[in-house]
PDB file of N, CA and C in Angstrom:
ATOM      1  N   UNK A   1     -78.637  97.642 106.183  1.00  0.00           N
ATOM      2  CA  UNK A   1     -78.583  96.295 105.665  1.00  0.00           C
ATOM      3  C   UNK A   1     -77.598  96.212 104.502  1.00  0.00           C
ATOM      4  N   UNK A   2     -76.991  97.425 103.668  1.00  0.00           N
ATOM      5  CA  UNK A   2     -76.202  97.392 102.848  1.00  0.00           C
ATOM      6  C   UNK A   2     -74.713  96.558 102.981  1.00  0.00           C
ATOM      7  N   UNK A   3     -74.392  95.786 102.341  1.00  0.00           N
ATOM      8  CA  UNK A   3     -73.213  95.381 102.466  1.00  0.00           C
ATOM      9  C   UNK A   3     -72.547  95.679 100.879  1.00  0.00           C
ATOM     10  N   UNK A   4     -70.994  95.812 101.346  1.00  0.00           N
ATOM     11  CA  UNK A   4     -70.067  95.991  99.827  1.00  0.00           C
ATOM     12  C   UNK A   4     -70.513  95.512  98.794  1.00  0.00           C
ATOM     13  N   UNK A   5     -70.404  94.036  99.276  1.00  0.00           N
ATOM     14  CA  UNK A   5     -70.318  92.950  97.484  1.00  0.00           C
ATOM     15  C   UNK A   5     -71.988  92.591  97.255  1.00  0.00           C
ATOM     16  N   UNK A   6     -73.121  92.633  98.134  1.00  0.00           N
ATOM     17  CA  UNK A   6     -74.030  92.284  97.980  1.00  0.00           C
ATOM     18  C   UNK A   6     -75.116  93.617  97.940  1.00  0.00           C
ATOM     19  N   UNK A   7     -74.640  94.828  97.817  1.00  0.00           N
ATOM     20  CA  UNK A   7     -75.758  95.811  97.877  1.00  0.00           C
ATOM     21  C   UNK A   7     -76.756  95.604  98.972  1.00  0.00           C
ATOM     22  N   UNK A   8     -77.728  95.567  98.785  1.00  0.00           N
ATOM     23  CA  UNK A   8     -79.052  95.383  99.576  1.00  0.00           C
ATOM     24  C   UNK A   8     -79.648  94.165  99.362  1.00  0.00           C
ATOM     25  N   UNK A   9     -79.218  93.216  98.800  1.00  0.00           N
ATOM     26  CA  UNK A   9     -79.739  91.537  98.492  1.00  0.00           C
ATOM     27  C   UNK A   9     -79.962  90.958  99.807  1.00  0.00           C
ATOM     28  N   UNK A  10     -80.896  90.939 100.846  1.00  0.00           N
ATOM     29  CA  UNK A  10     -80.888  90.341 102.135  1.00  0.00           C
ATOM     30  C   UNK A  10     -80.436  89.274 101.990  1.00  0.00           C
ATOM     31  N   UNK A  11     -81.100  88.615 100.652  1.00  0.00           N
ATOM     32  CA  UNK A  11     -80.487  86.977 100.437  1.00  0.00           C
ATOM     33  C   UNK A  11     -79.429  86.582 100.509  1.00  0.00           C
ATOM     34  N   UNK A  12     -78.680  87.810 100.175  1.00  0.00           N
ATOM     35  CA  UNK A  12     -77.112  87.403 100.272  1.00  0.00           C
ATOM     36  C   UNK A  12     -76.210  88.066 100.852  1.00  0.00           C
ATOM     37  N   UNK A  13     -77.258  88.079 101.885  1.00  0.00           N
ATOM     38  CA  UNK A  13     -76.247  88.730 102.924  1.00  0.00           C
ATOM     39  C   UNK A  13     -75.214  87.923 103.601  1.00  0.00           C
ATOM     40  N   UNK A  14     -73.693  88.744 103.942  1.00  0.00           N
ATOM     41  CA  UNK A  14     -72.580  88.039 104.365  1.00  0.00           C
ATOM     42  C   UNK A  14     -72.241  88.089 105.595  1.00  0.00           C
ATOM     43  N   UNK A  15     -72.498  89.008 106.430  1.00  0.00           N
ATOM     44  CA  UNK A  15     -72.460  89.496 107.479  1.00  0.00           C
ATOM     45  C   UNK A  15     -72.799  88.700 108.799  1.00  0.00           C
ATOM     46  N   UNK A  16     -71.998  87.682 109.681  1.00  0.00           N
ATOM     47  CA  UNK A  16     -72.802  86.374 110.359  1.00  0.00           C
ATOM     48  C   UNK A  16     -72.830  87.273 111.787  1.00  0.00           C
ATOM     49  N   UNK A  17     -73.630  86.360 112.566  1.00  0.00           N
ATOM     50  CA  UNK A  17     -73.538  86.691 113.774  1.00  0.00           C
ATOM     51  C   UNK A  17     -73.616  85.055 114.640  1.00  0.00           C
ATOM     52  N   UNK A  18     -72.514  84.726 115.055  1.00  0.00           N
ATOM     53  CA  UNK A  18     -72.469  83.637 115.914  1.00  0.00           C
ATOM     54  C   UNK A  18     -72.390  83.918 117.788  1.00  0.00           C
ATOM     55  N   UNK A  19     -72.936  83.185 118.583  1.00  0.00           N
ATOM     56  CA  UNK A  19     -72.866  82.715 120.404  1.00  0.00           C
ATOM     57  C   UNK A  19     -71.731  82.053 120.305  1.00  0.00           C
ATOM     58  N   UNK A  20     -71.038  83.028 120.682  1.00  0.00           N
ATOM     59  CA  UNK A  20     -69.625  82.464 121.271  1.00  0.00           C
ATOM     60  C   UNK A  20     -70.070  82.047 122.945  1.00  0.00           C
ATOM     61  N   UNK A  21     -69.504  80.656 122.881  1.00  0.00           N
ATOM     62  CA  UNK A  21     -69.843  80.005 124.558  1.00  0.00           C
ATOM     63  C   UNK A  21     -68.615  80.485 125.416  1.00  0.00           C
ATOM     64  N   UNK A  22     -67.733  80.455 125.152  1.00  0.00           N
ATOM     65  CA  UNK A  22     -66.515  80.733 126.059  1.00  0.00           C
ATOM     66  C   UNK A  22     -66.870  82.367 126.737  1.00  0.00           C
ATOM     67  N   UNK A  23     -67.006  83.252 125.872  1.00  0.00           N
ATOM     68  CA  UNK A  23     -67.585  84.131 126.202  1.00  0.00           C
ATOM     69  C   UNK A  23     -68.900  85.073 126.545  1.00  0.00           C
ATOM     70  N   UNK A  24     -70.169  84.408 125.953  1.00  0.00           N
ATOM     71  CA  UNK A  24     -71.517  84.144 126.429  1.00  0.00           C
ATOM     72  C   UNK A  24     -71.819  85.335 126.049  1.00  0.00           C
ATOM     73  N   UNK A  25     -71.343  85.984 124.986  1.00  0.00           N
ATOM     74  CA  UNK A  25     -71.160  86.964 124.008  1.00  0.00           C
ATOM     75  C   UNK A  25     -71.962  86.386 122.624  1.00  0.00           C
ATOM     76  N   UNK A  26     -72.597  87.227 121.833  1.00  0.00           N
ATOM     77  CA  UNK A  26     -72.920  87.669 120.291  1.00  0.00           C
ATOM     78  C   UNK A  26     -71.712  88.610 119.588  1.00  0.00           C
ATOM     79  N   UNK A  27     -71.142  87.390 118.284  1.00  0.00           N
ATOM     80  CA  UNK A  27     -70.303  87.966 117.882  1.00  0.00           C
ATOM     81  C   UNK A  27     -70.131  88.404 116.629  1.00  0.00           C
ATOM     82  N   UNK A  28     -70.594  89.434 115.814  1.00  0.00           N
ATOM     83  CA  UNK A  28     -70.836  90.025 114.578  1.00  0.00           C
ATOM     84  C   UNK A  28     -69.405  90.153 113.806  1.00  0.00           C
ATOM     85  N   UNK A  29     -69.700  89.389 112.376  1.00  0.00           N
ATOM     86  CA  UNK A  29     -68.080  89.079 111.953  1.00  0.00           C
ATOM     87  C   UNK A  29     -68.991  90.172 110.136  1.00  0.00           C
ATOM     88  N   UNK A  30     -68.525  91.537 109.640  1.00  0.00           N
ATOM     89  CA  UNK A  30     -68.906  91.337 108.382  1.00  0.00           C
ATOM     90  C   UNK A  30     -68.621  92.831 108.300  1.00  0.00           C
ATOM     91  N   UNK A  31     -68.865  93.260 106.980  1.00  0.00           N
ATOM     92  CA  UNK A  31     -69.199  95.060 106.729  1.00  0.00           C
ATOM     93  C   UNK A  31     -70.312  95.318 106.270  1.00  0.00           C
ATOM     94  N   UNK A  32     -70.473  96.640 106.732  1.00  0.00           N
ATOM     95  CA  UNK A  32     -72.061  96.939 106.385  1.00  0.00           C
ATOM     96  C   UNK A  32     -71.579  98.639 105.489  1.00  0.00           C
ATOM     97  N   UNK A  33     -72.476  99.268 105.359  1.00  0.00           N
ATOM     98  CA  UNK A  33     -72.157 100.536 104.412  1.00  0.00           C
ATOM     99  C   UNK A  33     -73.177 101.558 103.978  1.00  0.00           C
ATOM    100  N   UNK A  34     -72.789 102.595 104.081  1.00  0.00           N
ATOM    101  CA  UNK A  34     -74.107 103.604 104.056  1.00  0.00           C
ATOM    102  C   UNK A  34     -74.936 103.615 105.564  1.00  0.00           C
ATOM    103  N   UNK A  35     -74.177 103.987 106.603  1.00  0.00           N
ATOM    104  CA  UNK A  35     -75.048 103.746 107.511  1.00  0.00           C
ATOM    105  C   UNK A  35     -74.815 105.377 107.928  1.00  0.00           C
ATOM    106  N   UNK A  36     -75.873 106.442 107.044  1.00  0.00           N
ATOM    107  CA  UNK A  36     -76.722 107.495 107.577  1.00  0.00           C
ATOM    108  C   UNK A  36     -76.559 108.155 108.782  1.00  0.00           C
ATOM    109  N   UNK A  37     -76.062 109.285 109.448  1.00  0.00           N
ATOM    110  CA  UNK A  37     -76.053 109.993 110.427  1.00  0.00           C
ATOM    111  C   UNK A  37     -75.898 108.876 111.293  1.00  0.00           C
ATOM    112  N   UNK A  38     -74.708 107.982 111.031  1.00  0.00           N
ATOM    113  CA  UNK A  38     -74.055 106.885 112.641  1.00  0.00           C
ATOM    114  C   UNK A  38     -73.751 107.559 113.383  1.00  0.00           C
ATOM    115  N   UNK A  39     -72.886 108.743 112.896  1.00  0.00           N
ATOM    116  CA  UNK A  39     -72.288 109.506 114.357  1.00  0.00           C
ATOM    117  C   UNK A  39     -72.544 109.758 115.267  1.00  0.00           C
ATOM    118  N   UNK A  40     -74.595 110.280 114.852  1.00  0.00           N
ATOM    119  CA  UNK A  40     -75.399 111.082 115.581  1.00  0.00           C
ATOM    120  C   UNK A  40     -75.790 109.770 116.457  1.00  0.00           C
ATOM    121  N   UNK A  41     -75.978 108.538 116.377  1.00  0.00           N
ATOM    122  CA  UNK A  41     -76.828 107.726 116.897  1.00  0.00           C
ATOM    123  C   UNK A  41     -76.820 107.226 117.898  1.00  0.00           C
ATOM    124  N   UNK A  42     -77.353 107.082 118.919  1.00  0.00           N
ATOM    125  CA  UNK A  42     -77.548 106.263 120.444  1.00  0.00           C
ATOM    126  C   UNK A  42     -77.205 104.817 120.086  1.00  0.00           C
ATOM    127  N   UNK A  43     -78.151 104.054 119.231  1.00  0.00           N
ATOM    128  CA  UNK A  43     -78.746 102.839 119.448  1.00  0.00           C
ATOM    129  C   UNK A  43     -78.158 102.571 117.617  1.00  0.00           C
ATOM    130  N   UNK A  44     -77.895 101.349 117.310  1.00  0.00           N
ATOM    131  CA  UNK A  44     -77.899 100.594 116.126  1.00  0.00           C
ATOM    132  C   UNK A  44     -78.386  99.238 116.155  1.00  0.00           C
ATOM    133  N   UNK A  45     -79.105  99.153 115.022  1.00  0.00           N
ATOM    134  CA  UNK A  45     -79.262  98.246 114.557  1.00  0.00           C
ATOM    135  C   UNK A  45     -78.725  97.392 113.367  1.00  0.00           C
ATOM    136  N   UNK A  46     -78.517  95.874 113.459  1.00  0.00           N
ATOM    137  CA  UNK A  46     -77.495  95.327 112.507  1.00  0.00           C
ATOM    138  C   UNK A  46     -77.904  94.241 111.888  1.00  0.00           C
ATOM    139  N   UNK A  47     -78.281  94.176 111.007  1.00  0.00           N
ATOM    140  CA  UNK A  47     -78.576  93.126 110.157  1.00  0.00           C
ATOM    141  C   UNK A  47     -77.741  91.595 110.002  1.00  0.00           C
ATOM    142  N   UNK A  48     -78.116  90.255 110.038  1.00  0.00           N
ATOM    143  CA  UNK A  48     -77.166  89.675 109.745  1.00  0.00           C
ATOM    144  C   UNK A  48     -77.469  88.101 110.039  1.00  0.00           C
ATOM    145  N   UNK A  49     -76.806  86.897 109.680  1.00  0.00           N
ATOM    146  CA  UNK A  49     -77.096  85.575 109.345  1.00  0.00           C
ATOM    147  C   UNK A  49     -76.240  85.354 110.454  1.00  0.00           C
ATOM    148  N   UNK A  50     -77.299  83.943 111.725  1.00  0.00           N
ATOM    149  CA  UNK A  50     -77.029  83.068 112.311  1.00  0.00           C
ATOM    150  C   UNK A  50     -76.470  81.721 111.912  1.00  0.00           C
ATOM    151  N   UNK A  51     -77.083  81.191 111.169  1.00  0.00           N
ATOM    152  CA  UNK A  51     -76.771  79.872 110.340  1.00  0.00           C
ATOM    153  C   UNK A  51     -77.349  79.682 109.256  1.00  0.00           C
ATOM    154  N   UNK A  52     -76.303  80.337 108.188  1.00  0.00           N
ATOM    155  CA  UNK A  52     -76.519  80.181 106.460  1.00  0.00           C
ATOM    156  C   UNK A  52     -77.389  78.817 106.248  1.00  0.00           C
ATOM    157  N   UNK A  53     -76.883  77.858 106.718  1.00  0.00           N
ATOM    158  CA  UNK A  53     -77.543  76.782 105.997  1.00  0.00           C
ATOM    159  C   UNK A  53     -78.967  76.200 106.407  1.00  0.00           C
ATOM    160  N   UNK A  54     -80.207  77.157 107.327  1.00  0.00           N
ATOM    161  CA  UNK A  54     -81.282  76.933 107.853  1.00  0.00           C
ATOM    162  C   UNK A  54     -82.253  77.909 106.199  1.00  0.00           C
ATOM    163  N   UNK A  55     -83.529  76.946 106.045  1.00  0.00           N
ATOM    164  CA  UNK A  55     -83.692  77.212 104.667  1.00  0.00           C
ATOM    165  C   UNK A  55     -84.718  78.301 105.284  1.00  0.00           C
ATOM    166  N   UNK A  56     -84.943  79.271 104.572  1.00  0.00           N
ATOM    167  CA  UNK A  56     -85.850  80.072 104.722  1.00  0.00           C
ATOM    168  C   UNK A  56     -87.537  79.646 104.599  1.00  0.00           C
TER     169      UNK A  56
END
């Protein structure tokens, strides 16, 4: 969940993930950091905001 400018603040997390229709694809736009034995890994998981402006 780490990102550069926001550390671990979920709240402010920058990292979006939008449904692209043309392609019917999930499209992850951001950086993440500190991600622990990636090399080794099968499977990831990615943290990240659909639509900033839906209030929690």
């Amino acid at each position: 969940m780490t990102e550069p400018t926001v550390g671990s603040d979920s709240a402010g997390m920058e990292t979006r993930i939008r449904f692209d229709e043309g392609t019917s694809e999930w499209v992850v736009s951001g950086l993440k950091r500190y991600a622990s034995n990636a090399s080794k890994a099968d499977v990831y998981i990615v943290w990240g905001v659909t639509d900033p402006y839906v209030p929690l």
